[in-house]
PDB file of N, CA and C in Angstrom:
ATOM      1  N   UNK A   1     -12.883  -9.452  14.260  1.00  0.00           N
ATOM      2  CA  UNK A   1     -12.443  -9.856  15.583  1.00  0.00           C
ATOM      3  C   UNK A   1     -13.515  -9.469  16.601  1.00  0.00           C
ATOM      4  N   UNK A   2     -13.975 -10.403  17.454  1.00  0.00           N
ATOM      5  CA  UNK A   2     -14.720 -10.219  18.384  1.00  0.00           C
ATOM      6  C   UNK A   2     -14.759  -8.872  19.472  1.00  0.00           C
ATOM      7  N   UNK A   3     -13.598  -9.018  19.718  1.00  0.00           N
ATOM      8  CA  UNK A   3     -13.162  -8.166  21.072  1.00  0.00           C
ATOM      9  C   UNK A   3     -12.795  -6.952  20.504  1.00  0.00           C
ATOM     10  N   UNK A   4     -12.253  -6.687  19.060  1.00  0.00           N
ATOM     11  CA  UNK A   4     -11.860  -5.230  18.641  1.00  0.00           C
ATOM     12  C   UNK A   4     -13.290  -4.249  19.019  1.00  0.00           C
ATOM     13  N   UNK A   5     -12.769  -3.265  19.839  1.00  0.00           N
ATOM     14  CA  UNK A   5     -13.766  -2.176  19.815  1.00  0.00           C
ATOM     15  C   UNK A   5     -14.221  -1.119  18.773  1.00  0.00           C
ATOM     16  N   UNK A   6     -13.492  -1.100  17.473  1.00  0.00           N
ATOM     17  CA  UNK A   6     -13.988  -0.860  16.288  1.00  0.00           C
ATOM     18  C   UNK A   6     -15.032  -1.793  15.162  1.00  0.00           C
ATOM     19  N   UNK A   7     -14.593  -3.132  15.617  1.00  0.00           N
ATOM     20  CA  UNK A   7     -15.352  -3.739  15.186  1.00  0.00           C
ATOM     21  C   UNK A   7     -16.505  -3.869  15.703  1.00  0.00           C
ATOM     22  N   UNK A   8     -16.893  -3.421  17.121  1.00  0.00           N
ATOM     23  CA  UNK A   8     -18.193  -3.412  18.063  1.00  0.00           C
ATOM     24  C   UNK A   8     -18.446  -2.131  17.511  1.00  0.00           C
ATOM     25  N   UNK A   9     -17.942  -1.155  17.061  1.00  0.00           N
ATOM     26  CA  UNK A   9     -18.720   0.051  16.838  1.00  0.00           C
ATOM     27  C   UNK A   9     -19.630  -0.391  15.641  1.00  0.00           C
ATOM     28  N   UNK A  10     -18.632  -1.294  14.605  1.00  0.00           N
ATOM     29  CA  UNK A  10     -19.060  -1.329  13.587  1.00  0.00           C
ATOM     30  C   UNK A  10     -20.245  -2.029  13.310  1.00  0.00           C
ATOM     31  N   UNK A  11     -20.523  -2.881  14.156  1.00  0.00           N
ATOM     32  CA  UNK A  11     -21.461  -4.212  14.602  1.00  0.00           C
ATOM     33  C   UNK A  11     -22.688  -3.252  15.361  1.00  0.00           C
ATOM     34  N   UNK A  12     -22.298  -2.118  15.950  1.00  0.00           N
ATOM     35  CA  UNK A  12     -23.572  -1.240  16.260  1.00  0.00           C
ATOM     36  C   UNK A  12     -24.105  -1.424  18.028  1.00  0.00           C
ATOM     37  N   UNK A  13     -22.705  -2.576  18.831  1.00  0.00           N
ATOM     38  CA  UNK A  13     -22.259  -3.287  19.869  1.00  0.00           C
ATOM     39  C   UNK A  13     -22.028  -1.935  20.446  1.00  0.00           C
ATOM     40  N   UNK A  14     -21.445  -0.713  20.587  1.00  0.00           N
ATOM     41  CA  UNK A  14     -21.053   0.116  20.979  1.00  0.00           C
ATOM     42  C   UNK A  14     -21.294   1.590  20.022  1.00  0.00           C
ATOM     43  N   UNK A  15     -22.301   2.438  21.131  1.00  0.00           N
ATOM     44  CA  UNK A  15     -22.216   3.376  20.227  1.00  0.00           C
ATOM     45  C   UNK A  15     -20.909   4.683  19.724  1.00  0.00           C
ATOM     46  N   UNK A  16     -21.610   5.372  18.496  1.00  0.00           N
ATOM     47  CA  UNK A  16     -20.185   6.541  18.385  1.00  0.00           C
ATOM     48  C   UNK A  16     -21.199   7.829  17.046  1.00  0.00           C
ATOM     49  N   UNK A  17     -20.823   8.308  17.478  1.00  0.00           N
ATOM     50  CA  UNK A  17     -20.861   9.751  16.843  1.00  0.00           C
ATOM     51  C   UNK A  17     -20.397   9.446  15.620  1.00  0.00           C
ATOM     52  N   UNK A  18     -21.696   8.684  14.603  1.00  0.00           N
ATOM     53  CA  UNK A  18     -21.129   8.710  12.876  1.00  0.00           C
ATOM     54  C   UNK A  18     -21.083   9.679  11.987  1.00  0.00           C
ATOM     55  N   UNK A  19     -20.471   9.981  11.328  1.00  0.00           N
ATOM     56  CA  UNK A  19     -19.679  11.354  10.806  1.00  0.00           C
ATOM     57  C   UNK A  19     -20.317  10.519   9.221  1.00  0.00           C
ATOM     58  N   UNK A  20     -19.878   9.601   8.565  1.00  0.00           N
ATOM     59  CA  UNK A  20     -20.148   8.978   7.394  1.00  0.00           C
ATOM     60  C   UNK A  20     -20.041   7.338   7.379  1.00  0.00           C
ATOM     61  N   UNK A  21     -21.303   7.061   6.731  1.00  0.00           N
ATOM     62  CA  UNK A  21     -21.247   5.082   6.523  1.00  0.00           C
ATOM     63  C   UNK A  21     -21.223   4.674   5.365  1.00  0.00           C
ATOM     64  N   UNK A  22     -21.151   3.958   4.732  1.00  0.00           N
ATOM     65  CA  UNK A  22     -21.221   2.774   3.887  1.00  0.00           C
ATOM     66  C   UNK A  22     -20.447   1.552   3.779  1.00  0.00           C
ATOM     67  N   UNK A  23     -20.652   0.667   2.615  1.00  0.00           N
ATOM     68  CA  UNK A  23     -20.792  -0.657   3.004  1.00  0.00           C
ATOM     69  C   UNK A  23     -19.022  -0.836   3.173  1.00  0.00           C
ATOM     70  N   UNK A  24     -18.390  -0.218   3.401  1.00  0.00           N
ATOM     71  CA  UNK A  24     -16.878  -0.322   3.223  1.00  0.00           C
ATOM     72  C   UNK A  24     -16.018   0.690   4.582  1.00  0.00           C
ATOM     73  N   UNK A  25     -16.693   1.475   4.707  1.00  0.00           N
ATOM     74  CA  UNK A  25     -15.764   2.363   6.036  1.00  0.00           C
ATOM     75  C   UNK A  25     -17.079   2.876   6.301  1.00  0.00           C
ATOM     76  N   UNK A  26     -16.497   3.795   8.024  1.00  0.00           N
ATOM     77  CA  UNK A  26     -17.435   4.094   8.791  1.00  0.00           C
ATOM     78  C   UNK A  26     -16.443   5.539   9.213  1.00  0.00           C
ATOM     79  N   UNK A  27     -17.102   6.585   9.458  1.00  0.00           N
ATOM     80  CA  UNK A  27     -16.321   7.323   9.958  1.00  0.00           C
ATOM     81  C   UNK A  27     -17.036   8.157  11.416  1.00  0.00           C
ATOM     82  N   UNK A  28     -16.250   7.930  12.288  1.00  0.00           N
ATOM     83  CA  UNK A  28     -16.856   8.745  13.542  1.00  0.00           C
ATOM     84  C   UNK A  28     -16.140   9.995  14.507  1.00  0.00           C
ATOM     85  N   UNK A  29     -16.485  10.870  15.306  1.00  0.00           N
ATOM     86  CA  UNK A  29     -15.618  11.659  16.278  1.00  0.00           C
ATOM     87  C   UNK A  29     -14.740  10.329  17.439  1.00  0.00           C
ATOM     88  N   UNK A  30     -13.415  10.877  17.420  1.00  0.00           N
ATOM     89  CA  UNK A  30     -12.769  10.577  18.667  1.00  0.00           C
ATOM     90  C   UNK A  30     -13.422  10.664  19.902  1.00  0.00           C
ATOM     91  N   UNK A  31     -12.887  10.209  20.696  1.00  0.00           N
ATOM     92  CA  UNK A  31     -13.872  10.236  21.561  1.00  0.00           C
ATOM     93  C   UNK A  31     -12.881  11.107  23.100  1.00  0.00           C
ATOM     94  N   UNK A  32     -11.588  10.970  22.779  1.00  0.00           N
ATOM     95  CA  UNK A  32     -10.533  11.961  23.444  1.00  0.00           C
ATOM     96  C   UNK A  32     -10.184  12.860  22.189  1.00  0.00           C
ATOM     97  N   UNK A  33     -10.781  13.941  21.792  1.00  0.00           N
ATOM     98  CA  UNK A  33     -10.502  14.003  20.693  1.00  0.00           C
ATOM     99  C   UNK A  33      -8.921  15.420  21.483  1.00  0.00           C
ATOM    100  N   UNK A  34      -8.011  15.490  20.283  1.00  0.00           N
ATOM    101  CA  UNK A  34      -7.228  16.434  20.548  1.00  0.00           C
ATOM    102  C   UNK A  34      -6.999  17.497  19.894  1.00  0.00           C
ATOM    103  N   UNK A  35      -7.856  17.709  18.972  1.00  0.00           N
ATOM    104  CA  UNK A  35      -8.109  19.275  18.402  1.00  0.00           C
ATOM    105  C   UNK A  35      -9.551  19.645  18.183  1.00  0.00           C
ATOM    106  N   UNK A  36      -9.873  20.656  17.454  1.00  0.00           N
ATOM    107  CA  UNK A  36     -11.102  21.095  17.656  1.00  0.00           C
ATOM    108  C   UNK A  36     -12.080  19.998  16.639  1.00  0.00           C
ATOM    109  N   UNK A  37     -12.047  20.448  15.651  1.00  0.00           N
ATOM    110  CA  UNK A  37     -12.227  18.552  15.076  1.00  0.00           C
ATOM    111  C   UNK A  37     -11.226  17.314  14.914  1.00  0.00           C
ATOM    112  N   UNK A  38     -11.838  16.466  15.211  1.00  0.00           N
ATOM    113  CA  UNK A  38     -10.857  14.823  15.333  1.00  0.00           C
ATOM    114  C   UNK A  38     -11.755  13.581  15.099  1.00  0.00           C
ATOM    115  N   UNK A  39     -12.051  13.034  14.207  1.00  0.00           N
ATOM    116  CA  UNK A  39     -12.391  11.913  14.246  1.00  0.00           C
ATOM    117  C   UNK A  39     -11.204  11.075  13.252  1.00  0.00           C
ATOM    118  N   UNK A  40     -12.310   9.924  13.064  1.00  0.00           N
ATOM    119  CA  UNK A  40     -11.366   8.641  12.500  1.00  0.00           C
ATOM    120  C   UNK A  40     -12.192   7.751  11.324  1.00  0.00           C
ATOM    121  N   UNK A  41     -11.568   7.559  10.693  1.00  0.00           N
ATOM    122  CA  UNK A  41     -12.077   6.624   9.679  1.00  0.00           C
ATOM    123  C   UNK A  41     -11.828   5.219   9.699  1.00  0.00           C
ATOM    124  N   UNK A  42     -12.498   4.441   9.333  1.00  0.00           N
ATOM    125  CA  UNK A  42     -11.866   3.075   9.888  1.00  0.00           C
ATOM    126  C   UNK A  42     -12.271   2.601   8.705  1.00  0.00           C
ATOM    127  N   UNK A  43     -12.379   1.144   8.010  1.00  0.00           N
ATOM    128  CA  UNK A  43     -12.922   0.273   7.351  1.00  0.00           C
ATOM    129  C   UNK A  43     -13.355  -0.705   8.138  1.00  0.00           C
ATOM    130  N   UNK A  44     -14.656  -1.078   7.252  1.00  0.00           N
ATOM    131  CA  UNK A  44     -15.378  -2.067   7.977  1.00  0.00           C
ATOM    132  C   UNK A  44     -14.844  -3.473   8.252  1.00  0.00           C
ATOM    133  N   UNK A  45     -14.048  -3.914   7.272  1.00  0.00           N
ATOM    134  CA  UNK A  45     -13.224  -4.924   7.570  1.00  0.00           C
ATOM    135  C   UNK A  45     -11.894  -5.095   8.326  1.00  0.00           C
ATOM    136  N   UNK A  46     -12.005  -5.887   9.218  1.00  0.00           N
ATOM    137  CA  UNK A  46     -11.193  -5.759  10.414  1.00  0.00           C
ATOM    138  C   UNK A  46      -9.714  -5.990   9.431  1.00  0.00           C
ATOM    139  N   UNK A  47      -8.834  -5.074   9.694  1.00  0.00           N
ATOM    140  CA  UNK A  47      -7.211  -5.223   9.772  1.00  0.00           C
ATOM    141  C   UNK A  47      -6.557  -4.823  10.659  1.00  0.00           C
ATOM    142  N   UNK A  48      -5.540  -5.265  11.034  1.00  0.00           N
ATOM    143  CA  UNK A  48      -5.072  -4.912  12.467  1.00  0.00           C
ATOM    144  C   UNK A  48      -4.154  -3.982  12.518  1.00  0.00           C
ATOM    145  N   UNK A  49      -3.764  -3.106  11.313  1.00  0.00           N
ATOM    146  CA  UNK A  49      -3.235  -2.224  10.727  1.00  0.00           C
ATOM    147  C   UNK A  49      -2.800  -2.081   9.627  1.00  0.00           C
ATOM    148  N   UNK A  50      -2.155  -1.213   8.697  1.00  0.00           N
ATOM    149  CA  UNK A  50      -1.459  -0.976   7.859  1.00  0.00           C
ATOM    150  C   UNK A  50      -0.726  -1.906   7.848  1.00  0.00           C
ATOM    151  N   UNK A  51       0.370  -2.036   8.156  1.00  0.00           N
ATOM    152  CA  UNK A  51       1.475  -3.038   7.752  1.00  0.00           C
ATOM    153  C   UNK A  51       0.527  -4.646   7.641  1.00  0.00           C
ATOM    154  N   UNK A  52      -0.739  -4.852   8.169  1.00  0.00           N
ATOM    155  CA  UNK A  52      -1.326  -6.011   7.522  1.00  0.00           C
ATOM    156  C   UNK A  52      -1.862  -5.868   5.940  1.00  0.00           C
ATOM    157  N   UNK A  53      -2.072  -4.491   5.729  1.00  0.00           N
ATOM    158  CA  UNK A  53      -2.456  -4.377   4.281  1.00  0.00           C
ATOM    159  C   UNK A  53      -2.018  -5.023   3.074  1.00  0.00           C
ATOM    160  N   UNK A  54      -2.530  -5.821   1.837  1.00  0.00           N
ATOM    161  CA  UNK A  54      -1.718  -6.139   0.723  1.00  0.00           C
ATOM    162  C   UNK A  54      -2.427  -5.456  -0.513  1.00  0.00           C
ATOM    163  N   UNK A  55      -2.355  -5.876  -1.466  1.00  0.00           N
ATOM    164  CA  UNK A  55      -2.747  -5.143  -2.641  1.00  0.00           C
ATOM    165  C   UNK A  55      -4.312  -5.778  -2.468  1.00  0.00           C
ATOM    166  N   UNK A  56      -4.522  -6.717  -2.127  1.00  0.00           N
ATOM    167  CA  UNK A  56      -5.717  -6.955  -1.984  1.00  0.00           C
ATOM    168  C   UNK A  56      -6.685  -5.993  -1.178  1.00  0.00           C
ATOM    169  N   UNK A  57      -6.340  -4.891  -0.475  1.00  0.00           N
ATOM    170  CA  UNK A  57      -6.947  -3.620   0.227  1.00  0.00           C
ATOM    171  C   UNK A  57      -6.354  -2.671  -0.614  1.00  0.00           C
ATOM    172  N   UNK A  58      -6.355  -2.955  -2.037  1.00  0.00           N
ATOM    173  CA  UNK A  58      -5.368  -1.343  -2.450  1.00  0.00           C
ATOM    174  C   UNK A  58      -6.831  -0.225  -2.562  1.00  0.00           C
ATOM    175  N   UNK A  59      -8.132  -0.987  -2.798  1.00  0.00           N
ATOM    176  CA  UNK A  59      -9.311  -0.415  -3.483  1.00  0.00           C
ATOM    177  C   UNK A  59      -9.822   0.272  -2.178  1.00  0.00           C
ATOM    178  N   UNK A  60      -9.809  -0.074  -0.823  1.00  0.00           N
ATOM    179  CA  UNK A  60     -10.515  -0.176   0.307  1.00  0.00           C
ATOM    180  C   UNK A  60      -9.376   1.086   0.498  1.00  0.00           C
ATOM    181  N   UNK A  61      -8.090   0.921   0.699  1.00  0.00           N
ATOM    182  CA  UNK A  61      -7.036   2.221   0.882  1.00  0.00           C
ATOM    183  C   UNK A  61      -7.240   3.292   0.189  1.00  0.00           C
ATOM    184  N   UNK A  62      -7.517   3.147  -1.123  1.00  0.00           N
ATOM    185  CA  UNK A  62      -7.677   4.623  -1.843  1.00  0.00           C
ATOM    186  C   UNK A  62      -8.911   5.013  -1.406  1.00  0.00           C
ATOM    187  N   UNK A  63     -10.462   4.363  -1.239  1.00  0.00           N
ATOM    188  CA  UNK A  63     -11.460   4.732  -0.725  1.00  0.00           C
ATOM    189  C   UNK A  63     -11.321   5.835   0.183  1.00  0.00           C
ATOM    190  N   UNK A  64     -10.477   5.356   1.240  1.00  0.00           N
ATOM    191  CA  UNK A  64     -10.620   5.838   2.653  1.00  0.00           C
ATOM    192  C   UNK A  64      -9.583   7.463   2.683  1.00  0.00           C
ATOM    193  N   UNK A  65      -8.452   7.312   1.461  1.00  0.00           N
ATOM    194  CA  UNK A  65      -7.525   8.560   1.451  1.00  0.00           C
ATOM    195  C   UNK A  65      -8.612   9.360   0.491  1.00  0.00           C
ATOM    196  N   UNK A  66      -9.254   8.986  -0.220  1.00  0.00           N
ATOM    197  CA  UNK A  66      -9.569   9.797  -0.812  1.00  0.00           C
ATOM    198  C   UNK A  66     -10.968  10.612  -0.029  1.00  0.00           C
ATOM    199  N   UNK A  67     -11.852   9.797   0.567  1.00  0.00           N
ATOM    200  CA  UNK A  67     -12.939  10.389   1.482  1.00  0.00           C
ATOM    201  C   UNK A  67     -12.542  11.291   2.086  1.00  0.00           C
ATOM    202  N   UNK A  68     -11.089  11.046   2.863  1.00  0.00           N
ATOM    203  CA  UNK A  68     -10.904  11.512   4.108  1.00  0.00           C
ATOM    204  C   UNK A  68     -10.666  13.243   3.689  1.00  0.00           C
ATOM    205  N   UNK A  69     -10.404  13.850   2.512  1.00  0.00           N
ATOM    206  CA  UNK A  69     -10.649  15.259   2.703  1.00  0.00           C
ATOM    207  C   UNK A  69     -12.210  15.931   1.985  1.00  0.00           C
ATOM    208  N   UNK A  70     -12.489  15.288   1.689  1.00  0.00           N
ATOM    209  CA  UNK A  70     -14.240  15.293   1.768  1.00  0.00           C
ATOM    210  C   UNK A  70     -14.970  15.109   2.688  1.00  0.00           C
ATOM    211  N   UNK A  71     -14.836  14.362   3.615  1.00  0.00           N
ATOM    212  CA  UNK A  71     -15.447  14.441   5.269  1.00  0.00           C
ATOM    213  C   UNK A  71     -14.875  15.819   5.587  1.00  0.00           C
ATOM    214  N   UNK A  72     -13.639  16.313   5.295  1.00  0.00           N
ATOM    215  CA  UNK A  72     -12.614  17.322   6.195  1.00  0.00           C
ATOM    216  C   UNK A  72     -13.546  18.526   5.575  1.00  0.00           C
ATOM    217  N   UNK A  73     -13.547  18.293   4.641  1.00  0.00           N
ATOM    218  CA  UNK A  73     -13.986  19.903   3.890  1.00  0.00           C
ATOM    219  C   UNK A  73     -16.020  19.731   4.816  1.00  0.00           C
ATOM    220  N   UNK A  74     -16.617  19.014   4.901  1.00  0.00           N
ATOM    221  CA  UNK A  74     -17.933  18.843   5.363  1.00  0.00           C
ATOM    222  C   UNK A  74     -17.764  19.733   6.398  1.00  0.00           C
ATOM    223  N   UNK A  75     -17.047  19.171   7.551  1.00  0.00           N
ATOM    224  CA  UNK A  75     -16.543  19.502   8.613  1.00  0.00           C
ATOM    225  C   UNK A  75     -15.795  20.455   9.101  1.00  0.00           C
ATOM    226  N   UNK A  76     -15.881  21.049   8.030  1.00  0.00           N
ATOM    227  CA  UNK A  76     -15.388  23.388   7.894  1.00  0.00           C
ATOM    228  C   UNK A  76     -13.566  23.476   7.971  1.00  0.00           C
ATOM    229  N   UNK A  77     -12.790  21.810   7.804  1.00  0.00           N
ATOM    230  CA  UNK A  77     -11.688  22.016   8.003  1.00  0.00           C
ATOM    231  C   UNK A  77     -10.989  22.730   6.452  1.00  0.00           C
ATOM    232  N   UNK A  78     -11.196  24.058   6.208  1.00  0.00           N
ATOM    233  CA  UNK A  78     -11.293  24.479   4.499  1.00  0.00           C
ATOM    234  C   UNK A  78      -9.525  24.819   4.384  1.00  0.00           C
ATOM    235  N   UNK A  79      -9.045  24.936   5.466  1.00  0.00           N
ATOM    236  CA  UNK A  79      -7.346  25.720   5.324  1.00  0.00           C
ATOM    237  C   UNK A  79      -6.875  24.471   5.289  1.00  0.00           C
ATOM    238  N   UNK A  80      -7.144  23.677   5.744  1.00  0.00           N
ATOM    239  CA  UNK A  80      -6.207  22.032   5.965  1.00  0.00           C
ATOM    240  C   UNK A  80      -6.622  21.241   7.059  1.00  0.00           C
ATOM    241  N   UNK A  81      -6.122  20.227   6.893  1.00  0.00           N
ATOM    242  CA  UNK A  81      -5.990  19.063   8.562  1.00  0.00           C
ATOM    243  C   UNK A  81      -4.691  18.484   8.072  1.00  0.00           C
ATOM    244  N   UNK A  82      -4.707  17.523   9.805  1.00  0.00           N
ATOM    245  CA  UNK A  82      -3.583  16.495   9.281  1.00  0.00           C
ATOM    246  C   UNK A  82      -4.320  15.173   9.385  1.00  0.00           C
ATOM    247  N   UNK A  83      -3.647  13.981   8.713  1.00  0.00           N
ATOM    248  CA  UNK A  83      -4.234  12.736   8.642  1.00  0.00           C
ATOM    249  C   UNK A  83      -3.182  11.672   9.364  1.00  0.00           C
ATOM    250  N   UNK A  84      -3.181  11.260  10.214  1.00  0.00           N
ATOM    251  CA  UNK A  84      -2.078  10.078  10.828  1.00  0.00           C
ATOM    252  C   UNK A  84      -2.636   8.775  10.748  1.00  0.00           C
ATOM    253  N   UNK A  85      -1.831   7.983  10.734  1.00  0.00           N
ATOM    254  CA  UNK A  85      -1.746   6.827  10.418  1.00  0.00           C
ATOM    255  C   UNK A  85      -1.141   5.730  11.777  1.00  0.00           C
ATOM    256  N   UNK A  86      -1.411   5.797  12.990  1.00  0.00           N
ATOM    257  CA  UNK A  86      -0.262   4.960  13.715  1.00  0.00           C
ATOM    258  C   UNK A  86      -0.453   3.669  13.587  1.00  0.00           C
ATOM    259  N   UNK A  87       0.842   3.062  12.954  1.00  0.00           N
ATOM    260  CA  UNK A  87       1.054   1.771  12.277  1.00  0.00           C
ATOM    261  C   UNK A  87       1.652   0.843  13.545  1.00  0.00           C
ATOM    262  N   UNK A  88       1.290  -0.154  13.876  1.00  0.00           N
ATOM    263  CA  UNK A  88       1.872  -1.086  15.076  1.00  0.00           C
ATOM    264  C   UNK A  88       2.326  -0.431  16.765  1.00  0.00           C
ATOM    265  N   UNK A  89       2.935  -0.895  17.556  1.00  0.00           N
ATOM    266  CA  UNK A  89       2.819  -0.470  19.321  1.00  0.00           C
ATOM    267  C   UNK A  89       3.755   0.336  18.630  1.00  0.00           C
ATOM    268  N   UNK A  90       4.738   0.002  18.006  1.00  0.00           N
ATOM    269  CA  UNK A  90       5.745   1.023  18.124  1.00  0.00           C
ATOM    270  C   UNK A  90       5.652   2.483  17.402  1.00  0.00           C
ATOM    271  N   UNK A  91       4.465   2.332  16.795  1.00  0.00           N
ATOM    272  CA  UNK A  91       4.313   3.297  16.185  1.00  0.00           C
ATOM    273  C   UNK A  91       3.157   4.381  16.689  1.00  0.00           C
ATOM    274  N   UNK A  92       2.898   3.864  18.037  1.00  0.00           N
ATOM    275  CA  UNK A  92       2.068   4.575  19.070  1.00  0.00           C
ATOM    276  C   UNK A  92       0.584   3.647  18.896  1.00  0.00           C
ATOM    277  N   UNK A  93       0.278   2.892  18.041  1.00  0.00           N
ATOM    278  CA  UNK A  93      -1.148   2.127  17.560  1.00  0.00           C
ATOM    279  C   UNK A  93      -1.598   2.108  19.286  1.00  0.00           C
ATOM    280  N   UNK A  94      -2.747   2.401  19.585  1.00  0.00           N
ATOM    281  CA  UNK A  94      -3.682   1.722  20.584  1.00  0.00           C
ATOM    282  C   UNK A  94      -4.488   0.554  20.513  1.00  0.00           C
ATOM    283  N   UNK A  95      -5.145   1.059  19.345  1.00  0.00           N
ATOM    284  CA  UNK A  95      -6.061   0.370  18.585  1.00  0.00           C
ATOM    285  C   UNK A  95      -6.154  -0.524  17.857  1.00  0.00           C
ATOM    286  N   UNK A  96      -6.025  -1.744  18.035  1.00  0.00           N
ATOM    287  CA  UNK A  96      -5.046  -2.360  16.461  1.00  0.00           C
ATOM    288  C   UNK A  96      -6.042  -2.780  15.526  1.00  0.00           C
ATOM    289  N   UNK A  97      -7.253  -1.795  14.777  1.00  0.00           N
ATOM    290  CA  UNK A  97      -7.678  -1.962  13.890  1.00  0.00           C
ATOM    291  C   UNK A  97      -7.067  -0.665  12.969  1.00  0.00           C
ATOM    292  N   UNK A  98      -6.661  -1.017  11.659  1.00  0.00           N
ATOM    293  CA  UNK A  98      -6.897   0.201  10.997  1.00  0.00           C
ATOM    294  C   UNK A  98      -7.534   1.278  11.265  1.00  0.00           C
ATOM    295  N   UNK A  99      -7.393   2.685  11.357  1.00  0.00           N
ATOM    296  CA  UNK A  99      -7.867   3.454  11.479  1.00  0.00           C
ATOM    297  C   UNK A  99      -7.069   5.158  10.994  1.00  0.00           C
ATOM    298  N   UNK A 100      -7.475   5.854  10.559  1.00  0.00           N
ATOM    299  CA  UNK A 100      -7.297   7.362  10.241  1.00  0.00           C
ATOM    300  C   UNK A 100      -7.948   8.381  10.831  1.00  0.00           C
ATOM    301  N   UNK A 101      -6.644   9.292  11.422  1.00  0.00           N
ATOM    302  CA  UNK A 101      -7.036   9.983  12.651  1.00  0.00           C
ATOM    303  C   UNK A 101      -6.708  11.458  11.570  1.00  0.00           C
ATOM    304  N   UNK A 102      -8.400  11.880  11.522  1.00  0.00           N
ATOM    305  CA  UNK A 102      -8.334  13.032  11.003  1.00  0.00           C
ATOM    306  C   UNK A 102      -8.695  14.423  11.661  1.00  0.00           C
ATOM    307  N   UNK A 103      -7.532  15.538  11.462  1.00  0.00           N
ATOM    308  CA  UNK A 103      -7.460  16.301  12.829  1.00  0.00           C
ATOM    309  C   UNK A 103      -7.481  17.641  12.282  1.00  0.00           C
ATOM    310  N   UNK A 104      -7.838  18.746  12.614  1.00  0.00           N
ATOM    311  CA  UNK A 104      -7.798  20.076  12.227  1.00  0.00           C
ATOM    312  C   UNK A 104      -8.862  21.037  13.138  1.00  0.00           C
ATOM    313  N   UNK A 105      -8.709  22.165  12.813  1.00  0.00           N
ATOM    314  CA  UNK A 105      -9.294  23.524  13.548  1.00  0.00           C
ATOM    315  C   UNK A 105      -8.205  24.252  14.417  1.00  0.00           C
ATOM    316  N   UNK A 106      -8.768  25.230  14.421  1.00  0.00           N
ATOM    317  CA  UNK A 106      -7.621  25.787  15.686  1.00  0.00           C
ATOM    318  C   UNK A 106      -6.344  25.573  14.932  1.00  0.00           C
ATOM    319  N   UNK A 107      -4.960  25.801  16.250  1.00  0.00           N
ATOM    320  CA  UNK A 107      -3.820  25.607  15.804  1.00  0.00           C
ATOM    321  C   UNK A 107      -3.104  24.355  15.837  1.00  0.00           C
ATOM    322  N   UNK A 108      -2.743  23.337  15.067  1.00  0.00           N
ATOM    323  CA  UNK A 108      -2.455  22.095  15.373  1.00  0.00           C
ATOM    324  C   UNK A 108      -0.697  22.768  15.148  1.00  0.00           C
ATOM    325  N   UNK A 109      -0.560  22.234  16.175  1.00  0.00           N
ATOM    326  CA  UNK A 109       1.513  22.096  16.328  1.00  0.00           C
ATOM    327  C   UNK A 109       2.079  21.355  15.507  1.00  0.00           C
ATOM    328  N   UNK A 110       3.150  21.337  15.296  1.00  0.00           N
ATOM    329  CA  UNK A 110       4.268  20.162  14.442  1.00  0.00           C
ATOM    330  C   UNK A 110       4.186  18.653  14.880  1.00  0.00           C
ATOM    331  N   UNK A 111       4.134  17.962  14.187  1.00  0.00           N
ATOM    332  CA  UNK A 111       4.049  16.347  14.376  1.00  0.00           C
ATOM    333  C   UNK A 111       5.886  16.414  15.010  1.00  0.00           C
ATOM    334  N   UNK A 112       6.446  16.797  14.211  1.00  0.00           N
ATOM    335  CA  UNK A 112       7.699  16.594  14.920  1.00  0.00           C
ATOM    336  C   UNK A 112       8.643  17.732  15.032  1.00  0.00           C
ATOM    337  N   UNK A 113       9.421  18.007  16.629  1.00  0.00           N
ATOM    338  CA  UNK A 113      10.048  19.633  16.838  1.00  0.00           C
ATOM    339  C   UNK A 113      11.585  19.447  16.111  1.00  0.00           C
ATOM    340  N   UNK A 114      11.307  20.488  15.238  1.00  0.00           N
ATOM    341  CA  UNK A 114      12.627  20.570  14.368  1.00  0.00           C
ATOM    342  C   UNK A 114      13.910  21.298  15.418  1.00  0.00           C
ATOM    343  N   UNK A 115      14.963  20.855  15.275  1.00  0.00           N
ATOM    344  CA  UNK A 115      16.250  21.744  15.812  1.00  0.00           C
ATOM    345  C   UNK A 115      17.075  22.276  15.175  1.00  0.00           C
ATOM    346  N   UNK A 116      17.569  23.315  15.385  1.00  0.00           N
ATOM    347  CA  UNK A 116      18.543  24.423  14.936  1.00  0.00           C
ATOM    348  C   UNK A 116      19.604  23.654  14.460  1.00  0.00           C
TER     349      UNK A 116
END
């Protein structure tokens, strides 16, 4: 897609802080990032999210889960991170390319506040 701004990163249209490349994903820092490390992984081929995925990305999906704690461990995250996924508007997506928001350092809070 022309206008996706991941796809301009990817096109080299816009720069970003590359973390890891090859011919299949790109991985860079956030650029609001919200913990002490935060970047994102994307694939080079435009999808407009998860729920566009079919088995035909099953090879391109495991790629990217499986990198993503091998970038983490590069990147001194050795106790853990978290990995999110926001799938469509309703699911908070900004971005509507695929992407994996990988987060750790410091103290990261609960994704969601449990009640008594």
């Amino acid at each position: 897609m022309s206008n996706c701004v991941f796809c301009k990163i990817v096109r080299g249209e816009i720069c970003a802080r590359k973390i890891y490349e090859d011919e299949d994903v790109l991985a860079f820092y956030d650029i609001s990032p919200v913990a002490p490390v935060h970047f994102m992984l994307i694939p080079k081929l435009h999808l407009d999210s998860l729920a566009h995925a079919s088995e035909a990305h099953a090879g391109l999906l495991a790629k990217m889960l499986l990198l993503a704690p091998r970038l983490a461990k590069q990147l001194g995250l050795e106790t853990g991170f978290r990995t999110v996924i926001n799938t469509g508007e309703g699911g908070g997506q900004e971005v509507f390319h695929l992407h994996i928001h990988i987060l750790g350092g410091g103290s990261i809070p609960p994704m969601v506040k449990r009640g008594n």
